[in-house]
Protein backbone atom coordinates (compact mmCIF):
# COMPACT_ATOMS: atom_id res chain seq x y z
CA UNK A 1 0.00 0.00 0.00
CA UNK A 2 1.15 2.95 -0.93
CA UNK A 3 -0.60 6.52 0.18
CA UNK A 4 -3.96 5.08 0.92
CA UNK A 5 -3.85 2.58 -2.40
CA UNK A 6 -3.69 -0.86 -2.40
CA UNK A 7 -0.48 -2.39 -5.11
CA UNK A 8 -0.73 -5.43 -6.50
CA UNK A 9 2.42 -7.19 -5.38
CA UNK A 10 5.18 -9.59 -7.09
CA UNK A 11 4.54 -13.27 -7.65
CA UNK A 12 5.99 -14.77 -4.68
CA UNK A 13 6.27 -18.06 -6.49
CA UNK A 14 8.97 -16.25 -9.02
CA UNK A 15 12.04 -17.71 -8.49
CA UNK A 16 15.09 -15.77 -7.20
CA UNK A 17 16.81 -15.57 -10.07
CA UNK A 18 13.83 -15.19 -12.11
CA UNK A 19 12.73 -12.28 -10.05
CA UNK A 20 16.32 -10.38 -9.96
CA UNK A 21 16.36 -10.79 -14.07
CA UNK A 22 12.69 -8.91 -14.43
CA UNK A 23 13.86 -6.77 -11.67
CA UNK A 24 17.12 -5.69 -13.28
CA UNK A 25 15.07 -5.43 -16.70
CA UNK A 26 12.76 -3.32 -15.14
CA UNK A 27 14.77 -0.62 -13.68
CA UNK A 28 17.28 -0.54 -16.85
CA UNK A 29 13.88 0.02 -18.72
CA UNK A 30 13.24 2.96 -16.41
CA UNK A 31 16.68 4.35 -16.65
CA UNK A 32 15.95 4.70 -20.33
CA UNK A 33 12.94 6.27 -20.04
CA UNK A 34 14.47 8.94 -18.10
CA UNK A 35 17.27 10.03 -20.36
CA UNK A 36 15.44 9.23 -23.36
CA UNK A 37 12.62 11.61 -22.07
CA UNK A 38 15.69 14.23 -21.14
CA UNK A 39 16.66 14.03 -24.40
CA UNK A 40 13.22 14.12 -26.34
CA UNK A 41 13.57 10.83 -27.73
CA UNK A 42 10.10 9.85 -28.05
CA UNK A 43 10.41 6.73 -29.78
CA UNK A 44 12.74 5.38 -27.14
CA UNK A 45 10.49 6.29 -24.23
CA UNK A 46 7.81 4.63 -26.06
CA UNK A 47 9.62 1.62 -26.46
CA UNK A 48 10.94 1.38 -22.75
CA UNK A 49 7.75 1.99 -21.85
CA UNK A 50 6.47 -1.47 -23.33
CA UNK A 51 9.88 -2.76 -21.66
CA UNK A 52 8.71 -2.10 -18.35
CA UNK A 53 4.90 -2.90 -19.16
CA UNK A 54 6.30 -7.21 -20.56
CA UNK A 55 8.62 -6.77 -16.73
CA UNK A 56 5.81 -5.84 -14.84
CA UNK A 57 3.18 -8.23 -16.58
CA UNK A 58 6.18 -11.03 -16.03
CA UNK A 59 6.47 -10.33 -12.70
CA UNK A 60 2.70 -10.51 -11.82
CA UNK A 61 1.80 -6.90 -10.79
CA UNK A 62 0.11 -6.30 -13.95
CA UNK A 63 -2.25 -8.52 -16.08
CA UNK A 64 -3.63 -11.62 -14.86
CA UNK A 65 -3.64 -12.53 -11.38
CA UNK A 66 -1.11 -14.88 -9.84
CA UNK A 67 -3.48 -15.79 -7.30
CA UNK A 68 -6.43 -18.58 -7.48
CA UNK A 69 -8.27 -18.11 -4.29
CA UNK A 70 -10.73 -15.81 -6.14
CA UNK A 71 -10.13 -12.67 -4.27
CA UNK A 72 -10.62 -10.05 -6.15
CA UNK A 73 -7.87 -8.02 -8.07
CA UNK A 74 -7.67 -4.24 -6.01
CA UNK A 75 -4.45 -3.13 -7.69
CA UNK A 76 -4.34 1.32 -7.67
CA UNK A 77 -8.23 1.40 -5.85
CA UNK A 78 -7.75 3.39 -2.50
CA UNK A 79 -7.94 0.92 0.43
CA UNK A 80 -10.87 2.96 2.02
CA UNK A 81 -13.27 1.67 -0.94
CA UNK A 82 -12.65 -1.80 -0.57
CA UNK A 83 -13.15 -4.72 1.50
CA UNK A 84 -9.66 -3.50 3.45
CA UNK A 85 -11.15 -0.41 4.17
CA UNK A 86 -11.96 -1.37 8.19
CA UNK A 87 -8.40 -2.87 8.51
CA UNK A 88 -7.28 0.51 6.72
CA UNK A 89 -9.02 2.21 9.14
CA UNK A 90 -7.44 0.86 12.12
CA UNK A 91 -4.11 1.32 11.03
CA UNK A 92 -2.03 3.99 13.15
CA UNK A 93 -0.82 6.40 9.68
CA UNK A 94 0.95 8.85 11.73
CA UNK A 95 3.89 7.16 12.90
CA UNK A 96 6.27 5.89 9.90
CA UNK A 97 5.55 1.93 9.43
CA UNK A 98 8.54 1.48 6.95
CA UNK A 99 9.57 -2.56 6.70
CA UNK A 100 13.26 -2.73 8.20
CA UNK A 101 14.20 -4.59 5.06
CA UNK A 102 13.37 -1.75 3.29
CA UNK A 103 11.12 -3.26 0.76
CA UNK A 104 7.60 -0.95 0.33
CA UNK A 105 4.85 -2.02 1.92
């Protein structure tokens, strides 16, 4: 969750080394979309863009769901219009609940 919306997170079935390749795919992908879009390459950004559209589809937190438990897919809704939105509500958002490891949560 980020700000109030729910994300749709990795596969946790991915295998390490599975994972790190989309990973490392991903952010090269967004490194070109930043200079590209510095330099007014339009073509370029459009392509990274697909780049990191295939990483995140391959990594499962876009297109179909990973999951088969039928819950329902809430990736980007705000957690206060959804079936979270009681647990939302109790959670203490004034303090900073950062994960140690650093990961977003």
């Amino acid at each position: 969750m980020v700000r109030g919306r729910l994300w749709r997170r990795s596969n946790p079935a991915l295998a390490d080394a599975v994972r790190a390749t989309l990973v490392a795919e991903l952010m090269e992908a967004r490194r070109i979309i930043g200079s590209a879009g510095r330099s007014g390459d339009t073509e370029a950004v459009a392509a990274a863009r697909a780049r990191v559209q295939a990483a995140k589809v391959a990594l499962g937190e876009r297109g179909p769901v990973w999951w088969d438990d039928g819950a329902p897919d809430l990736n980007r809704h705000m957690a206060r219009n959804t079936l979270y939105a009681d647990w939302f509500a109790s959670l203490d958002l004034s303090a900073d609940h950062s994960p140690s490891d650093g990961s977003a949560g």
